[in-house]
C-alpha atoms as a PDB file:
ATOM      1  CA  UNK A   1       0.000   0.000   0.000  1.00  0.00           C
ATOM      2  CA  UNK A   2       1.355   3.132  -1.045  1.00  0.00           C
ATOM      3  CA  UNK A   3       1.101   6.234   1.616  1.00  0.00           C
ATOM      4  CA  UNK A   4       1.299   9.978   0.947  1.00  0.00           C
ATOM      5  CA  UNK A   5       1.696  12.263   3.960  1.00  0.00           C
ATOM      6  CA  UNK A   6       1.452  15.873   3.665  1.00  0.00           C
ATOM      7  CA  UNK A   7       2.071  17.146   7.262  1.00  0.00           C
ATOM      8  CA  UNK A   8       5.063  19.310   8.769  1.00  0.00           C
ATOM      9  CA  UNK A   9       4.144  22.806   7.563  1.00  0.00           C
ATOM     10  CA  UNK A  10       3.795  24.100  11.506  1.00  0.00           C
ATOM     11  CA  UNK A  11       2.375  27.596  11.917  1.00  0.00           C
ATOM     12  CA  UNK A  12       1.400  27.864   8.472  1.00  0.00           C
ATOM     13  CA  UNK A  13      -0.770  24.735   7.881  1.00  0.00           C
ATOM     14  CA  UNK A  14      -3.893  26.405   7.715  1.00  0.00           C
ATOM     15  CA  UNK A  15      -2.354  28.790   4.519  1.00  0.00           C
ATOM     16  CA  UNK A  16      -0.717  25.802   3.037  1.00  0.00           C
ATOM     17  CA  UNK A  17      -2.980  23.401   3.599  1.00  0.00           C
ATOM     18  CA  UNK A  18      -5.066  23.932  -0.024  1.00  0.00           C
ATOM     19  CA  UNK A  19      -2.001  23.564  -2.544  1.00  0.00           C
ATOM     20  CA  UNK A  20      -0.883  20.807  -0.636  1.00  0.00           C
ATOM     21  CA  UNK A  21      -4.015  18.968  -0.747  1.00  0.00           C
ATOM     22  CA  UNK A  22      -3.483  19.142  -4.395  1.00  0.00           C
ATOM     23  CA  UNK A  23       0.264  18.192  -4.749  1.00  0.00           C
ATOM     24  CA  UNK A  24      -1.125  14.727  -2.674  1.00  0.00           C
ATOM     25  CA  UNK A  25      -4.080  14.874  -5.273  1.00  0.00           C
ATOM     26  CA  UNK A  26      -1.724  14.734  -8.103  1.00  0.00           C
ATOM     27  CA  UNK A  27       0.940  12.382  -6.391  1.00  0.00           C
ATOM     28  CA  UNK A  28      -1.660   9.970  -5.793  1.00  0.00           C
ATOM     29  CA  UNK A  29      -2.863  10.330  -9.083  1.00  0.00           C
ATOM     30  CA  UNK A  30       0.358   9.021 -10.330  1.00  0.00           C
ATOM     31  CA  UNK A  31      -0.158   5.925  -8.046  1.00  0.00           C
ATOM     32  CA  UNK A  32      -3.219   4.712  -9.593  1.00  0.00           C
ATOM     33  CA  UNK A  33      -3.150   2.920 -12.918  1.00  0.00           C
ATOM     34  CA  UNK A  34      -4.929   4.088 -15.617  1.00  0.00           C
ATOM     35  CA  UNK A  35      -7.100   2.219 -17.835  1.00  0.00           C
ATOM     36  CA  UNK A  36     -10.384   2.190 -19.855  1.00  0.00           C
ATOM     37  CA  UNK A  37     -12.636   2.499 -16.394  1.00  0.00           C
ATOM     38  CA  UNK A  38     -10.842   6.017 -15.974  1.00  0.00           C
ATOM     39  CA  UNK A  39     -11.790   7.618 -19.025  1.00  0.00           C
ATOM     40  CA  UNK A  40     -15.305   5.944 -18.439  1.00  0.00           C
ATOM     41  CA  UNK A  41     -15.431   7.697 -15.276  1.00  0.00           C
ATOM     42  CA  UNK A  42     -14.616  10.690 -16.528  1.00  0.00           C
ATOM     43  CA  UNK A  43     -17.430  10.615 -19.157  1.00  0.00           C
ATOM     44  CA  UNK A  44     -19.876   9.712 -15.820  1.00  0.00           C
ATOM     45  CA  UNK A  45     -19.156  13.028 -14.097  1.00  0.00           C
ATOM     46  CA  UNK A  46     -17.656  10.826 -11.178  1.00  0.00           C
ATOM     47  CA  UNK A  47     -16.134  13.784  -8.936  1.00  0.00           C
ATOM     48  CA  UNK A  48     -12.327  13.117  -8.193  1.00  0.00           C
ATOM     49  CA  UNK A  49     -13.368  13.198  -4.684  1.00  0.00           C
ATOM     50  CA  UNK A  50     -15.557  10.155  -5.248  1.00  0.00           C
ATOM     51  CA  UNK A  51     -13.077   8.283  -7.253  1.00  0.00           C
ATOM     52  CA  UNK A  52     -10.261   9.080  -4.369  1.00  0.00           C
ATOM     53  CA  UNK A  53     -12.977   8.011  -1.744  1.00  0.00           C
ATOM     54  CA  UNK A  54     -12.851   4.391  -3.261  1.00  0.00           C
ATOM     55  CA  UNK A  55      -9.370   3.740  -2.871  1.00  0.00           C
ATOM     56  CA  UNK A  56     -10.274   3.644   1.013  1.00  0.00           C
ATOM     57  CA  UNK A  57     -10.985  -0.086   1.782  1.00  0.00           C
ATOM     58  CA  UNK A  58     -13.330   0.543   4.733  1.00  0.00           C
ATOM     59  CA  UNK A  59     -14.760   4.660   4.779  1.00  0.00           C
ATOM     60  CA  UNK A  60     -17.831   3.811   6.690  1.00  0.00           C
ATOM     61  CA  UNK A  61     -14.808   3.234   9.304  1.00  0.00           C
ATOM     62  CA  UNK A  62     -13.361   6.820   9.040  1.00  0.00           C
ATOM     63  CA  UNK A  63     -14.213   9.638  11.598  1.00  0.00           C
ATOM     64  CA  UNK A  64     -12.845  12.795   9.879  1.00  0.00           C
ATOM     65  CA  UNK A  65     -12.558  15.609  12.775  1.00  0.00           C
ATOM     66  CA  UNK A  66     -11.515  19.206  12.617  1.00  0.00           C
ATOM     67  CA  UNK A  67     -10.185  21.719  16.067  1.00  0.00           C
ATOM     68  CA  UNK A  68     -10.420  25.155  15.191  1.00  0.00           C
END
């Protein structure tokens, strides 16, 4: 399983946080294959959230939380 961290950015996470987000977008992009069920999502509409949401084995098992 390949893993992608984007943490480290201290004070400034907040600010940064956005163009990270899509420099781990576009790594992880690189770390799926592509094949003919790509482009056929693409004609679908799926969002790239979506597709990214299916490489998760188990998201009914994921509690995303936020402390502002």
């Amino acid at each position: 399983i390949d893993i992608v961290h984007c943490y480290g950015h201290s004070g400034s996470g907040v600010t940064l946080s956005w163009g990270c987000a899509k420099d781990v977008v576009e790594i992880v992009k690189t770390l799926i294959p592509t094949n003919s069920k790509q482009e056929n999502h693409e004609k679908n509409n799926i969002s790239e959230h979506k597709l990214l949401w299916r490489l998760v084995p188990n998201p009914e098992h994921i509690l995303l939380t936020s402390k502002i």
